[in-house]
PDB file of N, CA and C in Angstrom:
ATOM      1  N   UNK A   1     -23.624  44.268 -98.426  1.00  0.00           N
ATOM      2  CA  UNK A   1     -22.484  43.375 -98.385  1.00  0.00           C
ATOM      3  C   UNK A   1     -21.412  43.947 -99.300  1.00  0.00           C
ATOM      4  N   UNK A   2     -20.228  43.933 -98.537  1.00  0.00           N
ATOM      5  CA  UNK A   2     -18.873  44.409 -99.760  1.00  0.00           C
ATOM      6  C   UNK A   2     -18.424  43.476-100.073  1.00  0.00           C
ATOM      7  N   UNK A   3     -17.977  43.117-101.170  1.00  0.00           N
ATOM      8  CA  UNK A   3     -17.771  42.191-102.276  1.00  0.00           C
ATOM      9  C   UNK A   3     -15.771  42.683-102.724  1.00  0.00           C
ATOM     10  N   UNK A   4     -15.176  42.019-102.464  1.00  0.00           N
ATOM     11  CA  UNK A   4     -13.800  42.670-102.931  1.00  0.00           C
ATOM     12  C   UNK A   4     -13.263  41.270-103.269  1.00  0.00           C
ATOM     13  N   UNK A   5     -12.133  41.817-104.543  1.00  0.00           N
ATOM     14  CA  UNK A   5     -11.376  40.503-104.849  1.00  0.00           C
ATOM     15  C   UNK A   5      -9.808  40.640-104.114  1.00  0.00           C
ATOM     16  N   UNK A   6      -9.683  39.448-103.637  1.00  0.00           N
ATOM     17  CA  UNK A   6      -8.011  39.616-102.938  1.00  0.00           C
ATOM     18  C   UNK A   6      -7.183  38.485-103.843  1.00  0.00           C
ATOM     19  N   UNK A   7      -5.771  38.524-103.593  1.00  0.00           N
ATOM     20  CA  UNK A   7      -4.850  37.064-103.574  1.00  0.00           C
ATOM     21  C   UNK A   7      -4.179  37.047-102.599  1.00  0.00           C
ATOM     22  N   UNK A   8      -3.786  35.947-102.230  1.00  0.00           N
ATOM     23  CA  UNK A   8      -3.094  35.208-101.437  1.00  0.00           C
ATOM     24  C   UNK A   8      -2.181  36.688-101.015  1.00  0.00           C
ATOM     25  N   UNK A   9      -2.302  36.833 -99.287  1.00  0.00           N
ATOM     26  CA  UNK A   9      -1.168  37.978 -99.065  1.00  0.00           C
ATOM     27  C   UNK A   9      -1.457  39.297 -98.673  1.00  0.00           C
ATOM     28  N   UNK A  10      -2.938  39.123 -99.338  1.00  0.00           N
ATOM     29  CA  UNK A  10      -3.414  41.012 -99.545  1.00  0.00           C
ATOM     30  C   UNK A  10      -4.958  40.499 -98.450  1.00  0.00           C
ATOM     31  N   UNK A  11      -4.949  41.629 -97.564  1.00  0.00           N
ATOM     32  CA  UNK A  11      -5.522  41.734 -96.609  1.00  0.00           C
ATOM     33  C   UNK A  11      -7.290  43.163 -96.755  1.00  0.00           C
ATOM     34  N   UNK A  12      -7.959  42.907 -96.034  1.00  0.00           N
ATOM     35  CA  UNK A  12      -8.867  43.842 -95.853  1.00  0.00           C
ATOM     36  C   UNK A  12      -9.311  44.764 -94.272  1.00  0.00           C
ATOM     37  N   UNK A  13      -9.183  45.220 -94.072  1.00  0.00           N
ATOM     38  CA  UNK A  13      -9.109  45.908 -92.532  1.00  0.00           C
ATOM     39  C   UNK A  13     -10.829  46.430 -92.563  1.00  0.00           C
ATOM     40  N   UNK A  14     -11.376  46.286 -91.056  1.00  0.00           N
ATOM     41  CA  UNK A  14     -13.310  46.238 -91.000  1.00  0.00           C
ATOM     42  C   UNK A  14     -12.764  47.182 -89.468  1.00  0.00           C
ATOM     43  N   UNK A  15     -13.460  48.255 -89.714  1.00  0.00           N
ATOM     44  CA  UNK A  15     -13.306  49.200 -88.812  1.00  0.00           C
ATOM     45  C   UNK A  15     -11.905  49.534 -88.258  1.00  0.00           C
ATOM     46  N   UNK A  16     -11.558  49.591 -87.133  1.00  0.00           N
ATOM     47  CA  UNK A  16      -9.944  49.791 -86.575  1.00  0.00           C
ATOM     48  C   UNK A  16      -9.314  48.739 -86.454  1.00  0.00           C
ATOM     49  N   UNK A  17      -9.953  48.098 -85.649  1.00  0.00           N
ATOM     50  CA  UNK A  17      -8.986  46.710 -84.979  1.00  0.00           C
ATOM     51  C   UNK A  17      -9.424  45.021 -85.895  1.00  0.00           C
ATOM     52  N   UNK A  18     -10.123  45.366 -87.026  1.00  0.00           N
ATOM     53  CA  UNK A  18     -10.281  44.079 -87.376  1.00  0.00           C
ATOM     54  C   UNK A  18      -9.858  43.792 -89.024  1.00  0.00           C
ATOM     55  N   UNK A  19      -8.922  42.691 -88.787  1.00  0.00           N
ATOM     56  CA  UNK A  19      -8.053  42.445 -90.044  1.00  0.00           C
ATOM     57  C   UNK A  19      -8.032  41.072 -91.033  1.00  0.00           C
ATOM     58  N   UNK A  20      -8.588  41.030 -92.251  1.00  0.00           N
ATOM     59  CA  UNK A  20      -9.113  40.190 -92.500  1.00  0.00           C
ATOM     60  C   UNK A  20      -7.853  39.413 -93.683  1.00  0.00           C
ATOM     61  N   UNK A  21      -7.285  38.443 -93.671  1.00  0.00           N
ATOM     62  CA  UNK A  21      -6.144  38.250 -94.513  1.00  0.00           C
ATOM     63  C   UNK A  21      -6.151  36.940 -95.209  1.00  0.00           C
ATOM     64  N   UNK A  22      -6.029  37.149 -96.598  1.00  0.00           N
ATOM     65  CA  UNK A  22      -5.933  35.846 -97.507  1.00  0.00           C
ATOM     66  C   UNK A  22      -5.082  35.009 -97.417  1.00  0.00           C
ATOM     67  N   UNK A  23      -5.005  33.822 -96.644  1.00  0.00           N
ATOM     68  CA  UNK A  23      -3.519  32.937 -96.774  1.00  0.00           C
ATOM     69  C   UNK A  23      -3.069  32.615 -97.421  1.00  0.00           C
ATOM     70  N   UNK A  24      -4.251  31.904 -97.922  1.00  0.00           N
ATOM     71  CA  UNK A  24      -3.837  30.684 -99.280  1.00  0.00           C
ATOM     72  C   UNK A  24      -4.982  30.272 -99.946  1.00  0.00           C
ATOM     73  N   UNK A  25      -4.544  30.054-101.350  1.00  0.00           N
ATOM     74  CA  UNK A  25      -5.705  29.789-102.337  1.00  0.00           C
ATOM     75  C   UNK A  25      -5.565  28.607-102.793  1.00  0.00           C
ATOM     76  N   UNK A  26      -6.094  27.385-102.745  1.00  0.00           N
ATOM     77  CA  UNK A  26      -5.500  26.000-103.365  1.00  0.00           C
ATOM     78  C   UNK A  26      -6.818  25.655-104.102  1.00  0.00           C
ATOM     79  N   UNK A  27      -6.889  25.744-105.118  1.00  0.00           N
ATOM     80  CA  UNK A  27      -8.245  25.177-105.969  1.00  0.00           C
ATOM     81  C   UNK A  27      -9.364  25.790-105.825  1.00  0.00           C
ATOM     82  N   UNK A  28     -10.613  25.597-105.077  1.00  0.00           N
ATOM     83  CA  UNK A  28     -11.784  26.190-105.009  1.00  0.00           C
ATOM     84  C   UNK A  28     -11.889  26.630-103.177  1.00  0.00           C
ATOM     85  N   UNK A  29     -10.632  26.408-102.340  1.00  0.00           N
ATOM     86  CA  UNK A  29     -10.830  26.228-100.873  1.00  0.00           C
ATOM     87  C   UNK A  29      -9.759  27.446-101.001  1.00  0.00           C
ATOM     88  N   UNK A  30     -10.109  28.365-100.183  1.00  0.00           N
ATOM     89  CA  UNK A  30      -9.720  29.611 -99.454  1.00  0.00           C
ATOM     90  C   UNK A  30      -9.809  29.806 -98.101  1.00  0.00           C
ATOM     91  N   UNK A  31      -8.205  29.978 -97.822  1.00  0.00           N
ATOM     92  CA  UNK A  31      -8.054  30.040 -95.771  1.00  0.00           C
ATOM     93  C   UNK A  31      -7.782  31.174 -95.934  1.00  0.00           C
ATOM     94  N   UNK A  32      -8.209  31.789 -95.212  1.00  0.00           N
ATOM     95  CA  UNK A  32      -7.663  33.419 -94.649  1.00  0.00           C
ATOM     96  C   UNK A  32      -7.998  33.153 -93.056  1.00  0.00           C
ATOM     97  N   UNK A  33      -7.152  34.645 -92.669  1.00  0.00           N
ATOM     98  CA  UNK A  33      -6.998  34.622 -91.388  1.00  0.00           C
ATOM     99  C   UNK A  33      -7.753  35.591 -90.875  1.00  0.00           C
ATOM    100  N   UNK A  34      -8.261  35.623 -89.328  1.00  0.00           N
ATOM    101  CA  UNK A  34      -8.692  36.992 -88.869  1.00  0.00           C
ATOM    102  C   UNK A  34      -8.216  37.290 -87.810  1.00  0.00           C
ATOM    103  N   UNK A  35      -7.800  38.869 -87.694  1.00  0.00           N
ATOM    104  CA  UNK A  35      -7.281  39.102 -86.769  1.00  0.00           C
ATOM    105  C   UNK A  35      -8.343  40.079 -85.859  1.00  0.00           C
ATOM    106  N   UNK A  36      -8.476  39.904 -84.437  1.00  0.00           N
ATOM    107  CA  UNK A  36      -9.717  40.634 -84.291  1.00  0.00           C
ATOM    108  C   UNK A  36      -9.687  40.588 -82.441  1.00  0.00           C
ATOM    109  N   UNK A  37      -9.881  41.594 -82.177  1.00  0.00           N
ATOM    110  CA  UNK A  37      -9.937  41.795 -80.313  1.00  0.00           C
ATOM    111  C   UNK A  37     -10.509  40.784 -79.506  1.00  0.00           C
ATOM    112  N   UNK A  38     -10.358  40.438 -78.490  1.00  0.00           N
ATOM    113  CA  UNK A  38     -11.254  38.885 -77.648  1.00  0.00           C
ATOM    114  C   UNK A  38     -12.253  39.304 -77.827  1.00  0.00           C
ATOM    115  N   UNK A  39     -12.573  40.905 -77.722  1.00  0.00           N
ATOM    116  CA  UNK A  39     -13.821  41.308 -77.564  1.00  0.00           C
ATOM    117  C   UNK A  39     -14.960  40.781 -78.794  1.00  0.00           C
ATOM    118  N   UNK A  40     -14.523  40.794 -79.858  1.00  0.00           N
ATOM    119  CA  UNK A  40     -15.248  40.185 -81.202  1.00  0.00           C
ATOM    120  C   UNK A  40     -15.292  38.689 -81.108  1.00  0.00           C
ATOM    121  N   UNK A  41     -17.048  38.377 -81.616  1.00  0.00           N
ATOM    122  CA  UNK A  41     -16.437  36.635 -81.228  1.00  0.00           C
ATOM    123  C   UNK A  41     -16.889  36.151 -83.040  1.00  0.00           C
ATOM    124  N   UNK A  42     -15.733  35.759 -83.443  1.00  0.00           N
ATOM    125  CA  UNK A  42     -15.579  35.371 -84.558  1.00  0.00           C
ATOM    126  C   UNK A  42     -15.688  33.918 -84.638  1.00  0.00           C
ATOM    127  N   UNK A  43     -17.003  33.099 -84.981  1.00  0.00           N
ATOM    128  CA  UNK A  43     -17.466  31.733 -85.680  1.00  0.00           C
ATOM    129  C   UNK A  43     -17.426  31.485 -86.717  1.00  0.00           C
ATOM    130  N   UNK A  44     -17.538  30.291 -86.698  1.00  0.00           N
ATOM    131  CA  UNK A  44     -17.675  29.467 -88.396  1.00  0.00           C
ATOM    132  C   UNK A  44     -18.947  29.470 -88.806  1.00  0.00           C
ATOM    133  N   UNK A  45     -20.081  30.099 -89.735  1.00  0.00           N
ATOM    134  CA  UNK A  45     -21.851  30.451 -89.573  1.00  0.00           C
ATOM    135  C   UNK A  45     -22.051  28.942 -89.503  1.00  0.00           C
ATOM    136  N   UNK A  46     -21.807  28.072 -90.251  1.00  0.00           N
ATOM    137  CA  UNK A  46     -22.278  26.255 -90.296  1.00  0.00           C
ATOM    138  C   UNK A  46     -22.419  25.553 -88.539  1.00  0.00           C
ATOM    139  N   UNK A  47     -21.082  26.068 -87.853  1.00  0.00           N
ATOM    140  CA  UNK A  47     -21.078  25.420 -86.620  1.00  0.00           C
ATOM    141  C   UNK A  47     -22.249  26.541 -85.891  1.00  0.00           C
ATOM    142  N   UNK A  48     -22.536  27.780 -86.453  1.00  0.00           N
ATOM    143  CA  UNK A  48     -23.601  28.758 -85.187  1.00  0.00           C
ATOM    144  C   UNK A  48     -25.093  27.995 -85.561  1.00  0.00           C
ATOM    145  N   UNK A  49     -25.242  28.056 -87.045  1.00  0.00           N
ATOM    146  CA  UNK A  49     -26.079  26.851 -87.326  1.00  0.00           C
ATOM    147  C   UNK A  49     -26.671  25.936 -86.509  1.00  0.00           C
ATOM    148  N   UNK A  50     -25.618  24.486 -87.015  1.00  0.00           N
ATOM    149  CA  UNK A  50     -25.933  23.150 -86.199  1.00  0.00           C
ATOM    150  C   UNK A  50     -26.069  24.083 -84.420  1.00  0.00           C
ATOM    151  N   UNK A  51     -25.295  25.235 -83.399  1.00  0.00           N
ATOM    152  CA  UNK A  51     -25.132  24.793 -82.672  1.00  0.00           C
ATOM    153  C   UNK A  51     -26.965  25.282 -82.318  1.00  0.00           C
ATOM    154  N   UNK A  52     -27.780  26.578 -83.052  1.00  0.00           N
ATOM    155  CA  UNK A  52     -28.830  26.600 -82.878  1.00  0.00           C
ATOM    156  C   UNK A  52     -29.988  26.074 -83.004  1.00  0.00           C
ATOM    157  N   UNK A  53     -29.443  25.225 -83.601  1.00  0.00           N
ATOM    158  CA  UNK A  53     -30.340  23.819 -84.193  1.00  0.00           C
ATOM    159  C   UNK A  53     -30.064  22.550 -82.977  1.00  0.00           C
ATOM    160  N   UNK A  54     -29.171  22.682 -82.985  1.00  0.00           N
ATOM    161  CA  UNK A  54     -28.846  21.337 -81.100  1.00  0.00           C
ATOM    162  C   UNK A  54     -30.159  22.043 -80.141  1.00  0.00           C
ATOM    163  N   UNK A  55     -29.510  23.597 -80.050  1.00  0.00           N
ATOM    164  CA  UNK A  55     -30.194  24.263 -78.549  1.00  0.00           C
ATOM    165  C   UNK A  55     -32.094  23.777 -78.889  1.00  0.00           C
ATOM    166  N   UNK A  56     -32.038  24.125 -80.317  1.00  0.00           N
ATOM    167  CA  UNK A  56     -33.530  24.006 -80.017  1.00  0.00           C
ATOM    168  C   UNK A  56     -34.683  22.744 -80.424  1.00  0.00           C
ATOM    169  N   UNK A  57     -33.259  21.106 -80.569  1.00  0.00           N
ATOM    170  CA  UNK A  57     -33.873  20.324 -80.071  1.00  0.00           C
ATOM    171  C   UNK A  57     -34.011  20.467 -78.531  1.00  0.00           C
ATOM    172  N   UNK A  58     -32.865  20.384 -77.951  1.00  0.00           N
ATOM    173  CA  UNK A  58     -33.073  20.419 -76.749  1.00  0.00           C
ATOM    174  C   UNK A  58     -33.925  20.640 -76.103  1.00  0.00           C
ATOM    175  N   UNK A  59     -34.643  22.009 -76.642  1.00  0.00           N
ATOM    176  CA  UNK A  59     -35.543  22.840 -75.921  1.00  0.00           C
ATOM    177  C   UNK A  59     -36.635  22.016 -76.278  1.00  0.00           C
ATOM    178  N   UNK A  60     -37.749  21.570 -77.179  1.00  0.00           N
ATOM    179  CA  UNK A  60     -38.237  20.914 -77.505  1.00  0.00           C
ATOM    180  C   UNK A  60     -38.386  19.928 -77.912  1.00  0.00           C
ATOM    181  N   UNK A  61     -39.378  19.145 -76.598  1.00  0.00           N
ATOM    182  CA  UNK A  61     -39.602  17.938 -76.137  1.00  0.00           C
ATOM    183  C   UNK A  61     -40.486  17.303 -77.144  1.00  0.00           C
ATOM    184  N   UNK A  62     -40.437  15.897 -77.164  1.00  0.00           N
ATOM    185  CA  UNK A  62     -40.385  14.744 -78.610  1.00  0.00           C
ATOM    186  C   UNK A  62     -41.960  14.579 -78.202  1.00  0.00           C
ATOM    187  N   UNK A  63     -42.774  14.166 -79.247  1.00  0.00           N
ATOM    188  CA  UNK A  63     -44.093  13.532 -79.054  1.00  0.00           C
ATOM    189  C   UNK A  63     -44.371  12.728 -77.862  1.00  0.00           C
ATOM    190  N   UNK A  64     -43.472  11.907 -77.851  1.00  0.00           N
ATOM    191  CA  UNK A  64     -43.664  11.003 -76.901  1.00  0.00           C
ATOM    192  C   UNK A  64     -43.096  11.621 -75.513  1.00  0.00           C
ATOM    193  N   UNK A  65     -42.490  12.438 -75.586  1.00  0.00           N
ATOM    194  CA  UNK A  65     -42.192  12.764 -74.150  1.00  0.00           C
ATOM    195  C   UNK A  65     -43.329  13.769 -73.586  1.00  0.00           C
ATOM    196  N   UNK A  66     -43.712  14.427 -74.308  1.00  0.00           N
ATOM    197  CA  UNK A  66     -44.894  15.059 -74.170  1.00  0.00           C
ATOM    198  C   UNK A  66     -46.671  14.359 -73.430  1.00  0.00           C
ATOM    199  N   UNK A  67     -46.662  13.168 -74.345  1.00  0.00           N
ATOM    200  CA  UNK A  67     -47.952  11.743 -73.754  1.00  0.00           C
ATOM    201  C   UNK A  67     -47.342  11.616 -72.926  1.00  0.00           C
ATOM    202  N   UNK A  68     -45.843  10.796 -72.236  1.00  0.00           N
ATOM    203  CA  UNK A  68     -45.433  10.797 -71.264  1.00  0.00           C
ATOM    204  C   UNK A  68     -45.955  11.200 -70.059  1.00  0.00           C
ATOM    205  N   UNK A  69     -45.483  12.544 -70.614  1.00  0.00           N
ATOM    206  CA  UNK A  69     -45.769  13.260 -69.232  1.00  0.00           C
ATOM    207  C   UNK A  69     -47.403  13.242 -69.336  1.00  0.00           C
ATOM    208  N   UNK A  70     -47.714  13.727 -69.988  1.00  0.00           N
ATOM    209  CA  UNK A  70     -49.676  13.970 -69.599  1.00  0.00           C
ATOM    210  C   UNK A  70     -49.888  12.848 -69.260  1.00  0.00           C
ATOM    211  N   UNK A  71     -49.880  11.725 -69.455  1.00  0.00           N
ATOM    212  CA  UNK A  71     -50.250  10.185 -68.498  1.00  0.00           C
ATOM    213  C   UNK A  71     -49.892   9.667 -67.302  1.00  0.00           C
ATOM    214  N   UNK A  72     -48.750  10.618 -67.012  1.00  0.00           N
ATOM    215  CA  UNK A  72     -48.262  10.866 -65.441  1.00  0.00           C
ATOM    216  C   UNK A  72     -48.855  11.468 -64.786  1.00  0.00           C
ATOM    217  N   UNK A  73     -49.397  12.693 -65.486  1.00  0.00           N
ATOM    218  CA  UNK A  73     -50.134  13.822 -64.583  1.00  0.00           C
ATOM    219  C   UNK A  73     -51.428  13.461 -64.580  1.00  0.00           C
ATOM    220  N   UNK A  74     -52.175  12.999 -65.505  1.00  0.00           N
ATOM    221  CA  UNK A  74     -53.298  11.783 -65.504  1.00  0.00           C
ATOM    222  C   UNK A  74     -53.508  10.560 -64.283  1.00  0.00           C
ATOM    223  N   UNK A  75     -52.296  10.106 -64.190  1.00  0.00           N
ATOM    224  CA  UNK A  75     -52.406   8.756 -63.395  1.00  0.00           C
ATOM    225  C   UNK A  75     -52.380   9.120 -61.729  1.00  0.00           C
ATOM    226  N   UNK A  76     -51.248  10.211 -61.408  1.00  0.00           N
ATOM    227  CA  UNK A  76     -51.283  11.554 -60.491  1.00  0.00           C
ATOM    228  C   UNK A  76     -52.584  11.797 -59.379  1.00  0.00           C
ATOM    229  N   UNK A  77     -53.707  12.164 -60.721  1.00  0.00           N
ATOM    230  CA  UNK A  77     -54.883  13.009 -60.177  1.00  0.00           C
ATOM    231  C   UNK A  77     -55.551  11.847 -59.922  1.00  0.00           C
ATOM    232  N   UNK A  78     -55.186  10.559 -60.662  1.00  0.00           N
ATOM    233  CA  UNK A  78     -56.258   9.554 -60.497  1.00  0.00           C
ATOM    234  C   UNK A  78     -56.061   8.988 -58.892  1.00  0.00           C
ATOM    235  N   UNK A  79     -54.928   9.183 -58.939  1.00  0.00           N
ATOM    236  CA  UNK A  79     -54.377   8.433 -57.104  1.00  0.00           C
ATOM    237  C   UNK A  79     -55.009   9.242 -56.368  1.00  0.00           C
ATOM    238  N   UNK A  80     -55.695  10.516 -56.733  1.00  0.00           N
ATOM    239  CA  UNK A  80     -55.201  11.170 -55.292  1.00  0.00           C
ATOM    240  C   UNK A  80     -57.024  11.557 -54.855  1.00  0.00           C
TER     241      UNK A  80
END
């Protein structure tokens, strides 16, 4: 990891096309900007986070939906 100090104004450049720039400094909160090709997909890590954490409730089904189903597939074999 590179570690550099900026202020407000002064920029860092990450390979050719990607430009990393300090806006503004107000207290302990720092905006900078990035400038960077469509091709780069630049997130916020907190929102890639929560959004991998959504996908993999999703993906995995709750206790109860699980008995659910096996008492369906239970009741199923019993009909038939």
């Amino acid at each position: 990891m590179l570690v550099v100090s900026r202020r407000a104004g002064e920029s860092i450049v990450i390979g050719d096309d990607i430009t990393v720039s300090v806006l503004e400094v107000r207290g302990d909160v720092v905006r900078i900007g990035i400038d960077a090709p469509r091709s780069v997909a630049v997130h916020r890590e907190e929102l890639l986070a929560q959004l991998a954490q959504s996908n993999q409730d999703a993906a995995s089904p709750t206790d109860d939906t699980v008995d659910s189903l096996l008492t369906a597939i239970r009741d199923r074999a019993q009909d038939s």
